[in-house]
N, C-alpha and C. Protein backbone atom coordinates (compact mmCIF):
# COMPACT_ATOMS: atom_id res chain seq x y z
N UNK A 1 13.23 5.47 -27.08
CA UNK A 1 13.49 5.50 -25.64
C UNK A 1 12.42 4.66 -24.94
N UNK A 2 12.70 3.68 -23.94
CA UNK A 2 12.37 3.20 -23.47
C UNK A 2 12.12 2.93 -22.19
N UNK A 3 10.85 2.70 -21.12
CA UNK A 3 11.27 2.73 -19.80
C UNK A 3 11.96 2.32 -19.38
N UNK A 4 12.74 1.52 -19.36
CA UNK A 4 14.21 0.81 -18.83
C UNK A 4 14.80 1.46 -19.35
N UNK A 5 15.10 2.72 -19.77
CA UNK A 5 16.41 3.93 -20.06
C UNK A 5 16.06 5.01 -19.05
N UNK A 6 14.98 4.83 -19.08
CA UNK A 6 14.58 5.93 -17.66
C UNK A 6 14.36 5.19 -16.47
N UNK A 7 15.91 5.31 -16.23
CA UNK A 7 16.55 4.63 -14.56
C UNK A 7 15.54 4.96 -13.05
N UNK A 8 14.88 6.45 -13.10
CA UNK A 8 14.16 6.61 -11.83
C UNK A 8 12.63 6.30 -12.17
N UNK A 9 12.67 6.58 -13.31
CA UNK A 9 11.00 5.91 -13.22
C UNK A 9 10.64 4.40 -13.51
N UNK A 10 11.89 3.74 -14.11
CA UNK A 10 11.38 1.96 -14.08
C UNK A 10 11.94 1.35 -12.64
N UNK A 11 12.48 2.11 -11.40
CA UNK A 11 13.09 1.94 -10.40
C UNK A 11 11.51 2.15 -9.32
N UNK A 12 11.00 2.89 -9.56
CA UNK A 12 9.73 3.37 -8.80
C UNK A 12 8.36 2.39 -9.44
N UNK A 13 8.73 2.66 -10.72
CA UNK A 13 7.33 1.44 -10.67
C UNK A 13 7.76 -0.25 -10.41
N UNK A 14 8.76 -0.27 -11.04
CA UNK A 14 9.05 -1.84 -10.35
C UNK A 14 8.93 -2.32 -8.88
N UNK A 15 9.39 -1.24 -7.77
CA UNK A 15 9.32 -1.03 -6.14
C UNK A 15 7.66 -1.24 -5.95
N UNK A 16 6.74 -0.80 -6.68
CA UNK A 16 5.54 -0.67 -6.65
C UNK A 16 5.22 -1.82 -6.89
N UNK A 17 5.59 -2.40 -8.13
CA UNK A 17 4.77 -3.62 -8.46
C UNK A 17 5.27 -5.01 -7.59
N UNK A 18 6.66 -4.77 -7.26
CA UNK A 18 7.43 -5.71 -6.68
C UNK A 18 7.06 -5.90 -4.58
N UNK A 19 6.45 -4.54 -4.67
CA UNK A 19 6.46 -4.23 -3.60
C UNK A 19 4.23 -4.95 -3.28
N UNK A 20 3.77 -4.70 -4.07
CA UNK A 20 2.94 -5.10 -4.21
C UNK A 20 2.19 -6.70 -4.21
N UNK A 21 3.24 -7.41 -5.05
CA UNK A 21 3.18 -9.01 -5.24
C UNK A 21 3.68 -9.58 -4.00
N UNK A 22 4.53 -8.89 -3.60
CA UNK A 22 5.11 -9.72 -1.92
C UNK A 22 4.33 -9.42 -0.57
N UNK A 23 3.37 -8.39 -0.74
CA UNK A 23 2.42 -8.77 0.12
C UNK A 23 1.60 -9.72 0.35
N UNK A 24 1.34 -10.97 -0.78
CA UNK A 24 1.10 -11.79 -0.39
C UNK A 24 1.46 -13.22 0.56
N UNK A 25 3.02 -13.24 0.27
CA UNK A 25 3.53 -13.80 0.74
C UNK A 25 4.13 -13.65 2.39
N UNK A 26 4.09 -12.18 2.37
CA UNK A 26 4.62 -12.00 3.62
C UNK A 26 3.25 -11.82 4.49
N UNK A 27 2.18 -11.85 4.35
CA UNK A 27 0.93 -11.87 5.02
C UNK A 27 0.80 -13.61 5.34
N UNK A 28 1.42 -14.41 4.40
CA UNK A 28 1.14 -15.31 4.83
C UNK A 28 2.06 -16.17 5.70
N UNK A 29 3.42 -15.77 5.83
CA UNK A 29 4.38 -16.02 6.85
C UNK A 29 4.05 -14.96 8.34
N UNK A 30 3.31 -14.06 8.64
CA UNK A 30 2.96 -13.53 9.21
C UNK A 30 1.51 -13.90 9.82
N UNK A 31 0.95 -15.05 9.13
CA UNK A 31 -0.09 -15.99 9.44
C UNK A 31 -1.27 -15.30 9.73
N UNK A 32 -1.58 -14.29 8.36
CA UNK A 32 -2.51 -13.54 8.37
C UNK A 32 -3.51 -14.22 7.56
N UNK A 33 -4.95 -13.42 7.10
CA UNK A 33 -5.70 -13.73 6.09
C UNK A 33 -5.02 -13.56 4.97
N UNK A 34 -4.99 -14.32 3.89
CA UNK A 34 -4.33 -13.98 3.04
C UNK A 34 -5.00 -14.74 1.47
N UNK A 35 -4.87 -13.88 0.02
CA UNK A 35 -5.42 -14.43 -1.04
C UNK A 35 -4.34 -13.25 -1.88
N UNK A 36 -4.75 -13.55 -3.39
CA UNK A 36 -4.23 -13.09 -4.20
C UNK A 36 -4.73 -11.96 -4.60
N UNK A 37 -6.01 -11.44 -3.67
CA UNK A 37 -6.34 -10.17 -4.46
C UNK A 37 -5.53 -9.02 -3.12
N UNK A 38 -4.72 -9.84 -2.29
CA UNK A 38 -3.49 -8.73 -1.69
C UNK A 38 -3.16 -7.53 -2.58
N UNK A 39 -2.44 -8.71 -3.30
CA UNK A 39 -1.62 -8.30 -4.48
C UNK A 39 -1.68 -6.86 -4.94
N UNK A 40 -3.85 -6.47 -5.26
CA UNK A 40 -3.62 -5.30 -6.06
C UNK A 40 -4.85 -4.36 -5.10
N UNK A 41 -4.39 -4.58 -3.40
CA UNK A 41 -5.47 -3.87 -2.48
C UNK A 41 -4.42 -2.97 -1.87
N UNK A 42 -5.13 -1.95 -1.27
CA UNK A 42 -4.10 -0.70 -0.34
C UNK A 42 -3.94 -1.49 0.91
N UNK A 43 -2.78 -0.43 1.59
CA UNK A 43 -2.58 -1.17 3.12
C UNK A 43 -1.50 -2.40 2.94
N UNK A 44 -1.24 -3.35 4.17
CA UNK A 44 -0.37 -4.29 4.43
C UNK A 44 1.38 -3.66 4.50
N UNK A 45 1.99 -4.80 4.07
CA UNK A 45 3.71 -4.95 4.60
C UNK A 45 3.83 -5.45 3.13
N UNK A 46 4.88 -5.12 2.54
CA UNK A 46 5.69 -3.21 2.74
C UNK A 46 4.59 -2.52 2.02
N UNK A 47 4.66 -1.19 2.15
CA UNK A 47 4.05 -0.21 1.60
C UNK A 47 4.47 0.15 0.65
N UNK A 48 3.71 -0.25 -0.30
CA UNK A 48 4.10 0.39 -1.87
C UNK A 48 4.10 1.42 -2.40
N UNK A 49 3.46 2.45 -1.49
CA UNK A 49 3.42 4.39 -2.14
C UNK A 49 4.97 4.10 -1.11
N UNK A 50 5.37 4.08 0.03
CA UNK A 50 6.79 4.09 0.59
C UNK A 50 7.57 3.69 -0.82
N UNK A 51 7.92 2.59 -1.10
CA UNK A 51 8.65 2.00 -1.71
C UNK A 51 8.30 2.34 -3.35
N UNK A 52 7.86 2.73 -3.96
CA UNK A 52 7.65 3.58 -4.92
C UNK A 52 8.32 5.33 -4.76
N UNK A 53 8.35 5.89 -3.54
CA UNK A 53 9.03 7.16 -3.46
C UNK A 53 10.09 7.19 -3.14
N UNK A 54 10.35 6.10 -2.46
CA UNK A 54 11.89 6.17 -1.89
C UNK A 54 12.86 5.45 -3.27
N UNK A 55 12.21 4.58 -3.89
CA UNK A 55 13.02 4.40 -5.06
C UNK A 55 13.17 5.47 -6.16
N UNK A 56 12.52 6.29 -5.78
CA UNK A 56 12.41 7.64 -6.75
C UNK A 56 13.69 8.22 -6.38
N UNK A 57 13.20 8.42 -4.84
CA UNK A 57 14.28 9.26 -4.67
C UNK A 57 15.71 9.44 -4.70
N UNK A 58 15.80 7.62 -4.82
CA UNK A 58 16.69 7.45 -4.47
C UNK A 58 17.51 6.88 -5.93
N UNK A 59 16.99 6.98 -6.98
CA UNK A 59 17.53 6.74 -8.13
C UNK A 59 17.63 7.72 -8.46
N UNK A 60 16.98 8.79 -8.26
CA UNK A 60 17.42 10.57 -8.77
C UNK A 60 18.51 11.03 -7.88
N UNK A 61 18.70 10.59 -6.87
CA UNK A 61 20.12 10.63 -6.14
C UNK A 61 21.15 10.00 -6.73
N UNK A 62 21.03 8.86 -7.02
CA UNK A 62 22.01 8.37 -7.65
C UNK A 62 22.37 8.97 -8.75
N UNK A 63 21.41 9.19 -9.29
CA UNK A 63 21.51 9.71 -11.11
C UNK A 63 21.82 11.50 -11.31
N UNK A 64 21.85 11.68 -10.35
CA UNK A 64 21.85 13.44 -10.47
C UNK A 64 22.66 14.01 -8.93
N UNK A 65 22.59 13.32 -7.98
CA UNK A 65 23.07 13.83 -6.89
C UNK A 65 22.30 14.50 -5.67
N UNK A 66 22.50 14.74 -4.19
CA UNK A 66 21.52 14.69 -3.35
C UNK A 66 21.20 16.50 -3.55
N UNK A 67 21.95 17.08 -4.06
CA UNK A 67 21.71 18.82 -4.56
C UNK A 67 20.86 18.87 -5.34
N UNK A 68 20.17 17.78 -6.34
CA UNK A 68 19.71 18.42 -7.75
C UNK A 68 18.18 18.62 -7.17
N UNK A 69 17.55 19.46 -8.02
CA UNK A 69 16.08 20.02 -7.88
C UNK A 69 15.15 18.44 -8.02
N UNK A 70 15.65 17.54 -8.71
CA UNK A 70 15.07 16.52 -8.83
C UNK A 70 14.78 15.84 -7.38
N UNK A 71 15.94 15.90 -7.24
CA UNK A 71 15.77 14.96 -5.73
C UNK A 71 14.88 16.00 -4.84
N UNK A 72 15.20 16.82 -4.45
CA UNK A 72 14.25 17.80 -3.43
C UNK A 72 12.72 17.92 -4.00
N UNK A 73 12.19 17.77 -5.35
CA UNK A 73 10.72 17.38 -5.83
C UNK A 73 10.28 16.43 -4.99
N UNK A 74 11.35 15.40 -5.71
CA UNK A 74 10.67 13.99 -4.72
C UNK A 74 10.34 13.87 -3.67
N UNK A 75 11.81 14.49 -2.66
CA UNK A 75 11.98 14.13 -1.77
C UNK A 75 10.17 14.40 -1.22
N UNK A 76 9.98 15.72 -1.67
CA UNK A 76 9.00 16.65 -0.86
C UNK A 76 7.86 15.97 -1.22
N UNK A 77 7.65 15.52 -2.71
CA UNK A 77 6.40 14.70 -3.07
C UNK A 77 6.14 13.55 -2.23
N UNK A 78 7.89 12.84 -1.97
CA UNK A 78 7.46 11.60 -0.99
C UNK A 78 6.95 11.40 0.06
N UNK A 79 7.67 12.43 1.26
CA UNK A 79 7.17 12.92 2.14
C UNK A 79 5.64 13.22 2.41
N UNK A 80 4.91 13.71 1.66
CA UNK A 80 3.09 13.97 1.37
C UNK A 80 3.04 12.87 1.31
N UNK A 81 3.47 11.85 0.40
CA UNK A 81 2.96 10.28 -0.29
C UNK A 81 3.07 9.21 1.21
N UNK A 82 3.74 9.18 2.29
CA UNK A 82 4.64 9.08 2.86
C UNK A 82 3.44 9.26 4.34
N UNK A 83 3.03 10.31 4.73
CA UNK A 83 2.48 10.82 5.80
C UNK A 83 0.73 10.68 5.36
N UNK A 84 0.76 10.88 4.13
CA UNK A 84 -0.86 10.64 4.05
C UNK A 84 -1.19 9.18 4.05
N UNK A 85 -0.94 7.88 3.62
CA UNK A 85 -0.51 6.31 3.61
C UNK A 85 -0.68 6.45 5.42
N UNK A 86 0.17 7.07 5.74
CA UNK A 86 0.08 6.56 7.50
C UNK A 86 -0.79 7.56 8.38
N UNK A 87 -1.31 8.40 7.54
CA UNK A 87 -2.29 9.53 8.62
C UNK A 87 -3.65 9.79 8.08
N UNK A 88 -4.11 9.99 6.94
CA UNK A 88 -5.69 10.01 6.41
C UNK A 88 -6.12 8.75 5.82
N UNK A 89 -5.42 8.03 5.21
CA UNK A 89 -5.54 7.08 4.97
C UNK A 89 -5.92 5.88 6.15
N UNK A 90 -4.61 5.99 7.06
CA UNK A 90 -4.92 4.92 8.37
C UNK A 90 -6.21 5.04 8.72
N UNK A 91 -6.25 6.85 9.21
CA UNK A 91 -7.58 7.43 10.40
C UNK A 91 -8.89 6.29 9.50
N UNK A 92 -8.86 6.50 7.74
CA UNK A 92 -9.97 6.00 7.66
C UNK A 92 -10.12 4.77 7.05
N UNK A 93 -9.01 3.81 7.55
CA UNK A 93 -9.39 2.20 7.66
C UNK A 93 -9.91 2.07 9.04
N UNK A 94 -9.01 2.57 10.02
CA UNK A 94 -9.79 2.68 11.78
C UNK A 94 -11.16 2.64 11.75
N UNK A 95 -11.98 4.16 11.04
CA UNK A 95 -12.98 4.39 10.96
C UNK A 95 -13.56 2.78 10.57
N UNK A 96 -13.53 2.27 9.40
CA UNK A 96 -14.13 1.68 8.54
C UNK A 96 -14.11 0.44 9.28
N UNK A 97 -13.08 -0.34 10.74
CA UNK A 97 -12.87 -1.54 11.54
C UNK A 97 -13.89 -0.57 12.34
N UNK A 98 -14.36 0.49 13.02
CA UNK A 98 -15.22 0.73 13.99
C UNK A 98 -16.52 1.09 13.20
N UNK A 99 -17.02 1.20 11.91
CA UNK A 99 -18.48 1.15 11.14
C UNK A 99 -18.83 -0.20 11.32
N UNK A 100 -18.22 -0.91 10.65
CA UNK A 100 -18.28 -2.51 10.14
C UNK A 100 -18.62 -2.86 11.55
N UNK A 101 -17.79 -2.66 12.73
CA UNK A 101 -18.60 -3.58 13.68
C UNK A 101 -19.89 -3.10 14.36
N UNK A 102 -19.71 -1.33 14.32
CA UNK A 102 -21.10 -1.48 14.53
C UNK A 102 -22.26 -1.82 13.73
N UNK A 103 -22.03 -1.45 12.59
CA UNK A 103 -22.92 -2.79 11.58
C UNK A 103 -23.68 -3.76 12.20
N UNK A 104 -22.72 -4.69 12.47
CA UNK A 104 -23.04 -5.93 12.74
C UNK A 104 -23.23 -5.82 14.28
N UNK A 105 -23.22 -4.95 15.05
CA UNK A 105 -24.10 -5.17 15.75
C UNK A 105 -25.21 -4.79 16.08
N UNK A 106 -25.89 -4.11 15.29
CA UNK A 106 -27.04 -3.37 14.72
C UNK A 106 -28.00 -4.52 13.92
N UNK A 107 -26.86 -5.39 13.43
CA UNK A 107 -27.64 -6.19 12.48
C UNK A 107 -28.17 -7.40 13.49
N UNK A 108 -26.82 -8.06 14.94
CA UNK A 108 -27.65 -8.84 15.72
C UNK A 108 -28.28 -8.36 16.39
N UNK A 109 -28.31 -7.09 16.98
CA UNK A 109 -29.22 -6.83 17.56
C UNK A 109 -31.07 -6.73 16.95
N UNK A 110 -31.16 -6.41 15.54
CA UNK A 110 -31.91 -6.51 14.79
C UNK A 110 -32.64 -7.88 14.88
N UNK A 111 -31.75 -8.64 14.68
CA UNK A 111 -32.11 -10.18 14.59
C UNK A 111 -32.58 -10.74 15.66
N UNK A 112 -31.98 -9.72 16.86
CA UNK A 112 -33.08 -10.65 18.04
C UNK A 112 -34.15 -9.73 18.43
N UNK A 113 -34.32 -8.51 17.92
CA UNK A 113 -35.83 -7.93 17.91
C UNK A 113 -36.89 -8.78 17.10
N UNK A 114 -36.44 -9.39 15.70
CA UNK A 114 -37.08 -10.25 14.88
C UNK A 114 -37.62 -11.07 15.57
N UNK A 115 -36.96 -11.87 16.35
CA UNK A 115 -37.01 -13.15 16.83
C UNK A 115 -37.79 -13.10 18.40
N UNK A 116 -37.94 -11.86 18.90
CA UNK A 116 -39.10 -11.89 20.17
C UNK A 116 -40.28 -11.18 19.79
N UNK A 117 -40.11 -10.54 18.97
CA UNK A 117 -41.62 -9.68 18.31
C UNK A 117 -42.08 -10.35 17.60
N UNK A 118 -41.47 -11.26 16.45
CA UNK A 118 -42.57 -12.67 15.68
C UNK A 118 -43.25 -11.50 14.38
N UNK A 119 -42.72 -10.75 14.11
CA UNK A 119 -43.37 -10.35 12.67
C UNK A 119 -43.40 -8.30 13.23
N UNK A 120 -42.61 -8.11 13.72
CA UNK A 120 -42.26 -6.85 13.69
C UNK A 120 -41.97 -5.94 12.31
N UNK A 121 -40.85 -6.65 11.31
CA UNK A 121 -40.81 -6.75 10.33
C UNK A 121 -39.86 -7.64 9.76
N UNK A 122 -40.21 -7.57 8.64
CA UNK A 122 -39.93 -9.06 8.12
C UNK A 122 -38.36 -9.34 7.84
N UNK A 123 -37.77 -9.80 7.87
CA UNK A 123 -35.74 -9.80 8.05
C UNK A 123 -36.12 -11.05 6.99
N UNK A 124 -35.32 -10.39 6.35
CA UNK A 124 -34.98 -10.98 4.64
C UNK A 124 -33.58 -11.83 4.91
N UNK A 125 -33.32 -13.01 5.60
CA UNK A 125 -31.91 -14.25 5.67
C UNK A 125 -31.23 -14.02 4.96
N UNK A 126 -31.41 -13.57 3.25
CA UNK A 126 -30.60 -13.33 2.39
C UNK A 126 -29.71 -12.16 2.21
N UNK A 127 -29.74 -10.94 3.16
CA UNK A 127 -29.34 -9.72 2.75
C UNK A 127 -28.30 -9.81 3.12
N UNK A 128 -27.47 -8.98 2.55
CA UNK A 128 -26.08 -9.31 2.77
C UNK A 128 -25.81 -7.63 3.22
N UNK A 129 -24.73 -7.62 4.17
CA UNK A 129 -24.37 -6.58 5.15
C UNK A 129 -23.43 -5.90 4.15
N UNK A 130 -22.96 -4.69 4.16
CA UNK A 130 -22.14 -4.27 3.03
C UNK A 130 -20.71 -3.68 4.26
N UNK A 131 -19.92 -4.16 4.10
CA UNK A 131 -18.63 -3.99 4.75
C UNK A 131 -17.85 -2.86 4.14
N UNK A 132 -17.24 -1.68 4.93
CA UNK A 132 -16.57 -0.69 4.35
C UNK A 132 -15.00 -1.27 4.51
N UNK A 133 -13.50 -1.20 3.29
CA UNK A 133 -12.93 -1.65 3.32
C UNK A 133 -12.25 -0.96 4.75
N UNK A 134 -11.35 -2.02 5.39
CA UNK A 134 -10.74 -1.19 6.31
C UNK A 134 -9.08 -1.38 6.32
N UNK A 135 -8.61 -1.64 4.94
CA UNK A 135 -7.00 -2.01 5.25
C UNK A 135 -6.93 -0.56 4.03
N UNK A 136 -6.73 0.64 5.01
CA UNK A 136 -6.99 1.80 3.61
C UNK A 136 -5.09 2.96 3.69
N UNK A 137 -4.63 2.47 4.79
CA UNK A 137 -3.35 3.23 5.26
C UNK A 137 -2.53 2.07 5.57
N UNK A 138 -1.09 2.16 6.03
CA UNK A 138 -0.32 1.65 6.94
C UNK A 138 0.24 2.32 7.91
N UNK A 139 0.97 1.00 8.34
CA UNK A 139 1.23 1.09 10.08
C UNK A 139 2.74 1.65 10.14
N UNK A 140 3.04 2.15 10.66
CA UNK A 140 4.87 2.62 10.51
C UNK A 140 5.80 1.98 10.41
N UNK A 141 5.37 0.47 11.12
CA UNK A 141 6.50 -0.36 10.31
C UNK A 141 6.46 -1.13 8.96
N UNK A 142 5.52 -1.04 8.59
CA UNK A 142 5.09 -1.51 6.79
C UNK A 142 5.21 -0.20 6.22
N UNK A 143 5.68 1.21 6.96
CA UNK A 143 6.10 2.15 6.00
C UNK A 143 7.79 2.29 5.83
N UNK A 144 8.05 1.84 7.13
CA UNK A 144 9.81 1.59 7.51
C UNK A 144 10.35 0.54 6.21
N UNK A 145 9.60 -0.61 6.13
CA UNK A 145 9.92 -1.56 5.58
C UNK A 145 9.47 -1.41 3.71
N UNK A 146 8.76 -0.62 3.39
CA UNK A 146 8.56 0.09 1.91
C UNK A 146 9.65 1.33 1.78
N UNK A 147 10.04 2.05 2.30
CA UNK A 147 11.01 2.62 2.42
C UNK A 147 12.27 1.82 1.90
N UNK A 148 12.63 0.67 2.88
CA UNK A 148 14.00 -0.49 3.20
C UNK A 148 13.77 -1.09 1.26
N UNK A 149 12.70 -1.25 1.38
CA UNK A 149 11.91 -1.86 -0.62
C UNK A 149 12.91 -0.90 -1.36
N UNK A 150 11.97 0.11 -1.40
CA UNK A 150 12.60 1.35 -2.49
C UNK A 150 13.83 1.71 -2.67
N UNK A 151 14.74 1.44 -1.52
CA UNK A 151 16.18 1.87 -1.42
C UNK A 151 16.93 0.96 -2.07
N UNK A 152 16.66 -0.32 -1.53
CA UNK A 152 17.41 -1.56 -1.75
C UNK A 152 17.06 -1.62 -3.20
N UNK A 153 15.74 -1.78 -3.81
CA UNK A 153 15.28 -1.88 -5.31
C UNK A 153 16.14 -0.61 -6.41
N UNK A 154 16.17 0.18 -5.81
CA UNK A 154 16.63 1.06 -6.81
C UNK A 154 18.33 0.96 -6.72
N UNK A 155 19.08 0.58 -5.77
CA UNK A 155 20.41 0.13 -5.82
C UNK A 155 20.58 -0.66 -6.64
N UNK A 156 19.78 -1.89 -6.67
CA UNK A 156 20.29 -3.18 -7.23
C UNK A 156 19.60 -3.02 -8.72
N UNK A 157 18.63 -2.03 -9.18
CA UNK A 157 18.43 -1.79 -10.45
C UNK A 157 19.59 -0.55 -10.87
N UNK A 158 20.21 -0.39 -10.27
CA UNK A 158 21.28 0.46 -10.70
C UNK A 158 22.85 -0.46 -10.66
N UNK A 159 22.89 -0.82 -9.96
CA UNK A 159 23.80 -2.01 -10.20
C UNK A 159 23.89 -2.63 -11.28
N UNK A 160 22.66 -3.33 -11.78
CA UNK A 160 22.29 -4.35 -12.53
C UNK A 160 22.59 -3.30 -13.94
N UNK A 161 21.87 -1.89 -14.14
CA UNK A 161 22.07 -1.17 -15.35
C UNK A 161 23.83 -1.09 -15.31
N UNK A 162 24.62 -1.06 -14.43
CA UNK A 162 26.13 -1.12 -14.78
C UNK A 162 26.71 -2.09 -15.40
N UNK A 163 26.30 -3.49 -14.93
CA UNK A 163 26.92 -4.51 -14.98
C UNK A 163 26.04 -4.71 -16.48
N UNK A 164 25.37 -4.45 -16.91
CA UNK A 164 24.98 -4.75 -18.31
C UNK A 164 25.07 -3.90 -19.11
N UNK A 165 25.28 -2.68 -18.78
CA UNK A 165 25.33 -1.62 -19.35
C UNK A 165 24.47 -1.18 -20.36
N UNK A 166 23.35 -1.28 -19.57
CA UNK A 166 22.02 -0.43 -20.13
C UNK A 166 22.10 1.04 -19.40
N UNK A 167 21.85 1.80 -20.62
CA UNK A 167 21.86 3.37 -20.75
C UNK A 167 20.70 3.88 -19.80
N UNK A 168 21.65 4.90 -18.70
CA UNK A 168 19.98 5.21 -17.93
C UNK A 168 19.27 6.30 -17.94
N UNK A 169 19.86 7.06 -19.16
CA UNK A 169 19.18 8.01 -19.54
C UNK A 169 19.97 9.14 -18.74
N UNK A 170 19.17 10.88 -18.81
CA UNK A 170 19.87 11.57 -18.19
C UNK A 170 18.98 12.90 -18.31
C-alpha cells in the first residue's frame, strides 16, 4: 500500500506542498518581496494548513460521505488548524512587525547618542540587529484562498484517481 492509495492523505499533503511552491509565484505577481525560501516559510497566499485541511476534508467527504465520523474529525481538527493560522499565529507576526521596529529604533536612537557623546560606549558597526520573524499567521483572504486550494486539489486528485483508475483505498 501506497500513499497514492490513500486518496485523503496524498490529497492533503500534495495541497500542502502544492500550496506551498505557489507562494512564490503569486508573491511575485502581487509585486511583493519575494525568493525561494517562500516556498518552505509560514504565512503568505494561499495558506497551506487551510489547504491541507480542507483537502482532507474534503476527500473524506468524497470517500466516505458528509455523515461519516471521518469527516466530522477533520472537519473539527480543521477548524482549530484554520482559526489558530489566522488568530495566535497572526497576533504574533503583528507582535514581531511592532518588536523589530522598535529595535531599530532603539538601535538609531543609540547611534546618535554614540555620535554626540564621542566615546560613551563604544558601538561595534559590525553588529548585526536580530529580527523576530513576522510573516507567522495569515490574513483571511490567503485563508479563503487555501481553503479554494484544498477543495479544488482534492477534486481533481479524485477525478484524476477515476480516470486512471488508481485504487483509493477505503
Amino acid at each position: 500500500m501506497s500513499l497514492f492509495s490513500n486518496y485523503p492523505l496524498f490529497s492533503a499533503f500534495f495541497a500542502i506542498i502544492f500550496s506551498q511552491l505557489v507562494k512564490v509565484p503569486v508573491a511575485y505577481l502581487m509585486k511583493k518581496q519575494t525568493s525561494f525560501a517562500l516556498a518552505t516559510s509560514t504565512g503568505g497566499m494561499p495558506s497551506s494548513h487551510s489547504a491541507g485541511v480542507s483537502a482532507l476534508i474534503t476527500a473524506l467527504t468524497v470517500q466516505h460521505g458528509i455523515a461519516s465520523p471521518f469527516v466530522a474529525i477533520a472537519a473539527t481538527f480543521g477548524v482549530i488548524v484554520i482559526f489558530d493560522s489566522m488568530g495566535v499565529r497572526r497576533q504574533s507576526g503583528e507582535h514581531g512587525i511592532l518588536l523589530n521596529e522598535l529595535v531599530l529604533e532603539i538601535d538609531t536612537l543609540r547611534k546618535k547618542v554614540v555620535n554626540l557623546s564621542k566615546g560613551a560606549y563604544a558601538y561595534n558597526k559590525e553588529e548585526h540587529v536580530r529580527q523576530l520573524k513576522e510573516y507567522l499567521g495569515h490574513k483571511p483572504i490567503e485563508v479563503f484562498f487555501g481553503i479554494l486550494t484544498g477543495i479544488v486539489i482534492a477534486l481533481v486528485i479524485h477525478w484524476s484517481y477515476l480516470q486512471l483508475n488508481i485504487p483509493m483505498g477505503v
